[in-house]
C-alpha atoms as a PDB file:
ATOM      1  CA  UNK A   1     -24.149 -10.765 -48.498  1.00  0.00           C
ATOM      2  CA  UNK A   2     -27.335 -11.747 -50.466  1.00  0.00           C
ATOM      3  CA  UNK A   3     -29.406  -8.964 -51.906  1.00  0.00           C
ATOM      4  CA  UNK A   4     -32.297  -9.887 -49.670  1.00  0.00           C
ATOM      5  CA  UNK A   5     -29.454  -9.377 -46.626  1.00  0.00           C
ATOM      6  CA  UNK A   6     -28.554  -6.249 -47.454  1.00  0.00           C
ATOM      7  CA  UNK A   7     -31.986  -4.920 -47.579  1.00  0.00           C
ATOM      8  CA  UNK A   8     -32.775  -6.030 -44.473  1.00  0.00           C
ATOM      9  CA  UNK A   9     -29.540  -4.448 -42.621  1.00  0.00           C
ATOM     10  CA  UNK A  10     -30.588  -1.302 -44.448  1.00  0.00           C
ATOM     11  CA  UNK A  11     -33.985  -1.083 -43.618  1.00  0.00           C
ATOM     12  CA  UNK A  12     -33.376  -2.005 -39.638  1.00  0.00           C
ATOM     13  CA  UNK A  13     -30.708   1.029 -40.402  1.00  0.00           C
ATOM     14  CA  UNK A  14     -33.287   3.446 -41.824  1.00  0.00           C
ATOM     15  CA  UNK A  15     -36.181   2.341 -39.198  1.00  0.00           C
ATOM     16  CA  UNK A  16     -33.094   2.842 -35.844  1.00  0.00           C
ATOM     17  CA  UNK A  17     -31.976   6.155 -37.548  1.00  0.00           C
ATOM     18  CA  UNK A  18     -36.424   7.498 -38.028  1.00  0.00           C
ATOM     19  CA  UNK A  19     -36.799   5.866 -33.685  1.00  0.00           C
ATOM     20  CA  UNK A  20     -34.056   7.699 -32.609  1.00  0.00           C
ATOM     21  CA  UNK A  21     -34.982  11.414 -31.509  1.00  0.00           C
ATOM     22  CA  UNK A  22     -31.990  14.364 -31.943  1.00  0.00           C
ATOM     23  CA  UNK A  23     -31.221  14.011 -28.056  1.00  0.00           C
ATOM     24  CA  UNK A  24     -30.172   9.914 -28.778  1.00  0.00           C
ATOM     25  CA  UNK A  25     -28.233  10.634 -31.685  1.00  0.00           C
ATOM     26  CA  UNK A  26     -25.795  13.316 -30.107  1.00  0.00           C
ATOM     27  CA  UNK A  27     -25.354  11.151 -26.778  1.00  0.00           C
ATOM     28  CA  UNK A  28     -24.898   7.907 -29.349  1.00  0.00           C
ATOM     29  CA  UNK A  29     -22.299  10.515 -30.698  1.00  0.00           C
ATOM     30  CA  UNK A  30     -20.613  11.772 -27.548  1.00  0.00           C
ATOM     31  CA  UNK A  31     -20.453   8.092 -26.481  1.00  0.00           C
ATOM     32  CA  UNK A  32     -18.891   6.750 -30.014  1.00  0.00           C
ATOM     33  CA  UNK A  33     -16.303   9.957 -29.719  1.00  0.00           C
ATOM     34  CA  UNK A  34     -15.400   9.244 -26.210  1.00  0.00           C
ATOM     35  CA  UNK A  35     -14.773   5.259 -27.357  1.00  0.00           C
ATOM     36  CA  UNK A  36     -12.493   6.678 -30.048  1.00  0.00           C
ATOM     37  CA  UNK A  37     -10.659   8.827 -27.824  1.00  0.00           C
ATOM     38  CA  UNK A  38     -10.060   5.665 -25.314  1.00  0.00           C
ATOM     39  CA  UNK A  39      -8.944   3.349 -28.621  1.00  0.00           C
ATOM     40  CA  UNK A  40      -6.671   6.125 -29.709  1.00  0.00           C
ATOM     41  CA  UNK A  41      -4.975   6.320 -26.148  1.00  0.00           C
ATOM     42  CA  UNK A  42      -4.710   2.424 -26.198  1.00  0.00           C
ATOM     43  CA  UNK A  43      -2.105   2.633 -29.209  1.00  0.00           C
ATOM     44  CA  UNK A  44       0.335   4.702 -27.399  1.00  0.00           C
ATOM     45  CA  UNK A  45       3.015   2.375 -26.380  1.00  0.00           C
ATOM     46  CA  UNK A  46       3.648   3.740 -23.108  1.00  0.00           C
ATOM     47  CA  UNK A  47      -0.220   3.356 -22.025  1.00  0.00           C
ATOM     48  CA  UNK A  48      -0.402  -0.129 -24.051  1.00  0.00           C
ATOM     49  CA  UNK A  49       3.347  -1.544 -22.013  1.00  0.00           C
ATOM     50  CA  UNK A  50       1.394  -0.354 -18.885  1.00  0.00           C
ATOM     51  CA  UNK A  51      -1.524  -2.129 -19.601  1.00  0.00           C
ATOM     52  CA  UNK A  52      -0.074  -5.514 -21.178  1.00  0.00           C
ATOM     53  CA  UNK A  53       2.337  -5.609 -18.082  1.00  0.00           C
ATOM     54  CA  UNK A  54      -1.055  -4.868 -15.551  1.00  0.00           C
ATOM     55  CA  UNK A  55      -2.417  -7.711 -16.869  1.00  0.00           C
ATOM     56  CA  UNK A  56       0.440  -9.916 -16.659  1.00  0.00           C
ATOM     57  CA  UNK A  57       0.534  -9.069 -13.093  1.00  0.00           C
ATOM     58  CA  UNK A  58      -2.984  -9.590 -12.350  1.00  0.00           C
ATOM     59  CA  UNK A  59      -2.478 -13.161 -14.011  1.00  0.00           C
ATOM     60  CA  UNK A  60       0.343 -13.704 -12.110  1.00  0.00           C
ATOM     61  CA  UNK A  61      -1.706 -12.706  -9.236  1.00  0.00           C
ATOM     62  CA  UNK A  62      -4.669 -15.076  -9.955  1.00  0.00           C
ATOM     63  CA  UNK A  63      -2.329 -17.861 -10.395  1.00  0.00           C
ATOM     64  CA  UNK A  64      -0.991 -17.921  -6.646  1.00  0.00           C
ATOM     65  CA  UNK A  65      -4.657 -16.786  -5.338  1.00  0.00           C
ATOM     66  CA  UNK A  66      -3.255 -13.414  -4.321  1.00  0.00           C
ATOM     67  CA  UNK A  67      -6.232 -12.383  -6.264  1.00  0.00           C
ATOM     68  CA  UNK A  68      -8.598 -14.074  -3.363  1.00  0.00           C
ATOM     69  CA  UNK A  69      -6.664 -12.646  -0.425  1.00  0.00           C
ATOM     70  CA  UNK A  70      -6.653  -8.851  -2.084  1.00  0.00           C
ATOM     71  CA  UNK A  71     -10.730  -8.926  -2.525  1.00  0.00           C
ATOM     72  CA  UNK A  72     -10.985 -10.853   0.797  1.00  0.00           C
ATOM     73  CA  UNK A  73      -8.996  -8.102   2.153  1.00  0.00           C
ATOM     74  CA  UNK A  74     -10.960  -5.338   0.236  1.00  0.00           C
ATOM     75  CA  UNK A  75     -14.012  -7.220   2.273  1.00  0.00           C
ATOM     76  CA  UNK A  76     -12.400  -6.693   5.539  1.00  0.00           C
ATOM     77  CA  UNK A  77     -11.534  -3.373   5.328  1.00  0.00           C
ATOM     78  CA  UNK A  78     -14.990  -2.423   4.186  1.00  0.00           C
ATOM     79  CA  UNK A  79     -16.755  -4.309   7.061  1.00  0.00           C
ATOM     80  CA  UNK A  80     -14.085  -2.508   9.356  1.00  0.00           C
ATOM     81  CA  UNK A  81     -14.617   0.898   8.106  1.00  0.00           C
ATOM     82  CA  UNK A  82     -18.890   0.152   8.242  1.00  0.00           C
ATOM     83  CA  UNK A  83     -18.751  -1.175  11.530  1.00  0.00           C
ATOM     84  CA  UNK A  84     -16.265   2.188  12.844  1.00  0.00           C
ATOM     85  CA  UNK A  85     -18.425   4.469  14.714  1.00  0.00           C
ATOM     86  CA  UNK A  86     -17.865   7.898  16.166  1.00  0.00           C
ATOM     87  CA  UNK A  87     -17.474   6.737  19.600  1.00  0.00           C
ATOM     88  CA  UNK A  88     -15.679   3.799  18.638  1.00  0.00           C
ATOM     89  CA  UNK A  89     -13.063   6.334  16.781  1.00  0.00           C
ATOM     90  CA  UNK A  90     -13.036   8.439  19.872  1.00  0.00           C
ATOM     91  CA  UNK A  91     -12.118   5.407  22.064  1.00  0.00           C
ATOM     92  CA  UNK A  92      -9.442   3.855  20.029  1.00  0.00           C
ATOM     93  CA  UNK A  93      -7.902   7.918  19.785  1.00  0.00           C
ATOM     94  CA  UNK A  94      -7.486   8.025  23.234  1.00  0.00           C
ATOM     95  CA  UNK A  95      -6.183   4.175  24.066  1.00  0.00           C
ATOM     96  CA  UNK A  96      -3.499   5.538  21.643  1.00  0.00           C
ATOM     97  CA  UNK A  97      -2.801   8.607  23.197  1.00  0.00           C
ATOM     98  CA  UNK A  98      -2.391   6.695  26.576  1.00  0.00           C
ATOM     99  CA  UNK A  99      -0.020   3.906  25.113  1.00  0.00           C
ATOM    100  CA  UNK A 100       2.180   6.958  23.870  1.00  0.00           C
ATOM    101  CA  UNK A 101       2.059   9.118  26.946  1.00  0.00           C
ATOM    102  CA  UNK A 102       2.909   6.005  28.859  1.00  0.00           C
ATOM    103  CA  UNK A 103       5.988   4.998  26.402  1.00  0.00           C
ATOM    104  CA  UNK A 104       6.971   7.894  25.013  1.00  0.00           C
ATOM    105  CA  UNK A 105       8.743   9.477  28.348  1.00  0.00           C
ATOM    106  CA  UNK A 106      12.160  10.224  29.246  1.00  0.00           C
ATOM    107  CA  UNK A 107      13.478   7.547  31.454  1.00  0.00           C
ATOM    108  CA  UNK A 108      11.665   5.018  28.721  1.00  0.00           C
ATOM    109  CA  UNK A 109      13.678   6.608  26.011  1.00  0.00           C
ATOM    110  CA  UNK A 110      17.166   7.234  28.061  1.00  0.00           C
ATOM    111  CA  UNK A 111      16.498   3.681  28.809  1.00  0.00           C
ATOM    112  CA  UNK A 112      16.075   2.827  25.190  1.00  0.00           C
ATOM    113  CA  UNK A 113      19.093   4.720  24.610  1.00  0.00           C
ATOM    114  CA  UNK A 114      21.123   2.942  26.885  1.00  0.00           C
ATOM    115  CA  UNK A 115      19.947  -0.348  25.523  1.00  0.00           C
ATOM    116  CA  UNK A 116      20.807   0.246  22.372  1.00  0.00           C
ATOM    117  CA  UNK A 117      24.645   1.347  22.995  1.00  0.00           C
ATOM    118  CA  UNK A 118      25.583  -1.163  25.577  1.00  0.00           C
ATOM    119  CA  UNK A 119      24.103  -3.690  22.176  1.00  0.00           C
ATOM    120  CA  UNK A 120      26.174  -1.855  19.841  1.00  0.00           C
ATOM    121  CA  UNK A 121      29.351  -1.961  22.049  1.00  0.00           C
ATOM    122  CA  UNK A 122      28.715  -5.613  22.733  1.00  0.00           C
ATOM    123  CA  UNK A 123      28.383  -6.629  19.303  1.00  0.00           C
ATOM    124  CA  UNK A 124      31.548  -4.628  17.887  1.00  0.00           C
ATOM    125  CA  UNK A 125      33.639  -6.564  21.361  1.00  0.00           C
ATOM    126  CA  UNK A 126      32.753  -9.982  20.506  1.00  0.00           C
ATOM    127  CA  UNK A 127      32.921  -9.478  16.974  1.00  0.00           C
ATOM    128  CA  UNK A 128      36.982  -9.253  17.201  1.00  0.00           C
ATOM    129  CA  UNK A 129      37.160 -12.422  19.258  1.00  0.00           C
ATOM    130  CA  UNK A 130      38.048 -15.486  17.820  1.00  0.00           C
ATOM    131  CA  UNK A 131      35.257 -18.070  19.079  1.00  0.00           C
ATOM    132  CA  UNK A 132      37.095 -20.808  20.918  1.00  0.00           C
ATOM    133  CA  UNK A 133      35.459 -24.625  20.143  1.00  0.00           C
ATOM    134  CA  UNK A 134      34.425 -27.318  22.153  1.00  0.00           C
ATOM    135  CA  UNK A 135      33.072 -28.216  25.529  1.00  0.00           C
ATOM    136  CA  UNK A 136      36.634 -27.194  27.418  1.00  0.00           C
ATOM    137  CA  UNK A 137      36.981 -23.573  26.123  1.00  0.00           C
ATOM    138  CA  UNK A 138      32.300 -23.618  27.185  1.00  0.00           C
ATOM    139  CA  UNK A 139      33.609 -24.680  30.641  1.00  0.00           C
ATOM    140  CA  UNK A 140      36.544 -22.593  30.948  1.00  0.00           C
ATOM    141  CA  UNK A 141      34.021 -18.873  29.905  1.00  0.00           C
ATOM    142  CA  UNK A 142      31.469 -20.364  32.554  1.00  0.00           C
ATOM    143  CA  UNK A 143      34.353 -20.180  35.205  1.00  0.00           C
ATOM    144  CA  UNK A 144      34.901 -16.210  34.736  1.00  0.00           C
ATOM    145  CA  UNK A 145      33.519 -14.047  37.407  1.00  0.00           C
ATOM    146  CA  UNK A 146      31.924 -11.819  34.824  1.00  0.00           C
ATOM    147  CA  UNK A 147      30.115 -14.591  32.808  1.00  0.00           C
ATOM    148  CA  UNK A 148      28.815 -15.698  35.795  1.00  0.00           C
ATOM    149  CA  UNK A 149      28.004 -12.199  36.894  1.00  0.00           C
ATOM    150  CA  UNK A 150      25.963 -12.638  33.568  1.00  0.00           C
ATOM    151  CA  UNK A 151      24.375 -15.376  33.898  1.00  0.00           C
ATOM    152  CA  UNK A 152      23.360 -14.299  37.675  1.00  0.00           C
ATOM    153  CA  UNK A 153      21.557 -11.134  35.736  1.00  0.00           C
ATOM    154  CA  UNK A 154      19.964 -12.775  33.291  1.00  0.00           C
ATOM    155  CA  UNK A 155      18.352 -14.848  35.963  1.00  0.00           C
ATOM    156  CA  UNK A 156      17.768 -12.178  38.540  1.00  0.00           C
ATOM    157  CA  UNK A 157      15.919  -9.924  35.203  1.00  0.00           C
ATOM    158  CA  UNK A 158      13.867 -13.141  34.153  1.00  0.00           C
ATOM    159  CA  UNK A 159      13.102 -13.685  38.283  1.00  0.00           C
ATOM    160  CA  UNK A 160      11.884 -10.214  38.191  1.00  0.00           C
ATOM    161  CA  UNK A 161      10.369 -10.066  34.916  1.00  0.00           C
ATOM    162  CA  UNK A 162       8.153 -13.498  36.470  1.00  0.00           C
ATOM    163  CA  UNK A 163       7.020 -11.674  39.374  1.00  0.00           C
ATOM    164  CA  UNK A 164       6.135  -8.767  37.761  1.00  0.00           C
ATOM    165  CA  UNK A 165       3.709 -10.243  35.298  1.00  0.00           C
ATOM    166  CA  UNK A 166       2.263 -12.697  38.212  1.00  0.00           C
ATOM    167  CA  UNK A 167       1.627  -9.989  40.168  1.00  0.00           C
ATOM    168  CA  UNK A 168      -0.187  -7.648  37.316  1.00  0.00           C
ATOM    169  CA  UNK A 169      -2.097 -10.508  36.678  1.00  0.00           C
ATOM    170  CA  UNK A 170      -3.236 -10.839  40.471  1.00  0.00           C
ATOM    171  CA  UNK A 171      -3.926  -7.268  40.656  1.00  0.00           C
ATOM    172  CA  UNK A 172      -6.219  -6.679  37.703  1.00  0.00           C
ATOM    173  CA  UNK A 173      -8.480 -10.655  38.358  1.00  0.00           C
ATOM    174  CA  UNK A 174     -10.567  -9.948  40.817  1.00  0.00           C
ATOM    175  CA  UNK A 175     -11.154 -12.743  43.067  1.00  0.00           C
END
């Protein structure tokens, strides 16, 4: 630095430190001892591993557009929560206390139960069976009274299940 340089930087020093009243100089303090505090927890490895590897990730992140879909989440959720009012809360509180008075009964979760063992039991039978190849041995399982006691079920339960929905859907369109 020139002479003429350093007299400058000194007297734009000297004219900052005669501007600045006792109040800026002990928040320009606070604020320079806070930043040193920060730096000093940057060199501890554990905090600077954590930080190198955030960044990595958020890299990695922007590279697949992640980065898009988390903020245009973000977005979502903050329109959702704006647009969420009291009564709105109220209603969706008791839709899901009906949906769990009207699964969560007995017969529903006997039912369950039932479903689940008769799956279990089925799996752990057919598992032990060697599966037989071709068209013949396809043929030959059709002609057993219980596959085709089976098959009639299946038929009967998809029937039913038909109906069912037809008729919900003719009871709740008014016509």
């Amino acid at each position: 630095m020139s002479n003429t340089q350093t007299e400058n930087v000194l007297r734009l020093v000297e004219a900052a430190s005669e501007a600045m009243t006792d109040g800026m100089v002990e928040r320009l303090a606070s604020t320079g001892g806070n930043a040193l505090e920060i730096l000093d927890r940057l060199n501890d490895p554990d905090t600077k591993e954590a930080i190198l590897d955030t960044l990595e990730r958020f890299k990695e992140l922007h590279r697949t557009g992640a980065v898009d879909t988390l903020f245009e989440l973000l977005i979502l959720m903050h329109g959702a929560r704006a647009a969420l009012t009291d009564t709105l809360v109220e209603r969706l509180v008791i839709w899901a206390e009906s949906m769990i008075n009207n699964i969560a009964n007995e017969h529903l979760a006997e039912f369950a139960g039932e479903t689940v063992d008769a799956m279990h039991e089925a799996a752990v039978e057919t598992a032990g069976m060697k599966a037989g190849g071709g068209l013949m041995s396809t043929l030959a399982m059709l002609s057993k009274p219980e596959t085709q006691q089976a098959i009639k079920f299946l038929m009967t339960f998809a029937c039913k299940m038909q109906k069912n929905v037809s008729d919900a859907k003719m009871i709740s369109r008014p016509d």
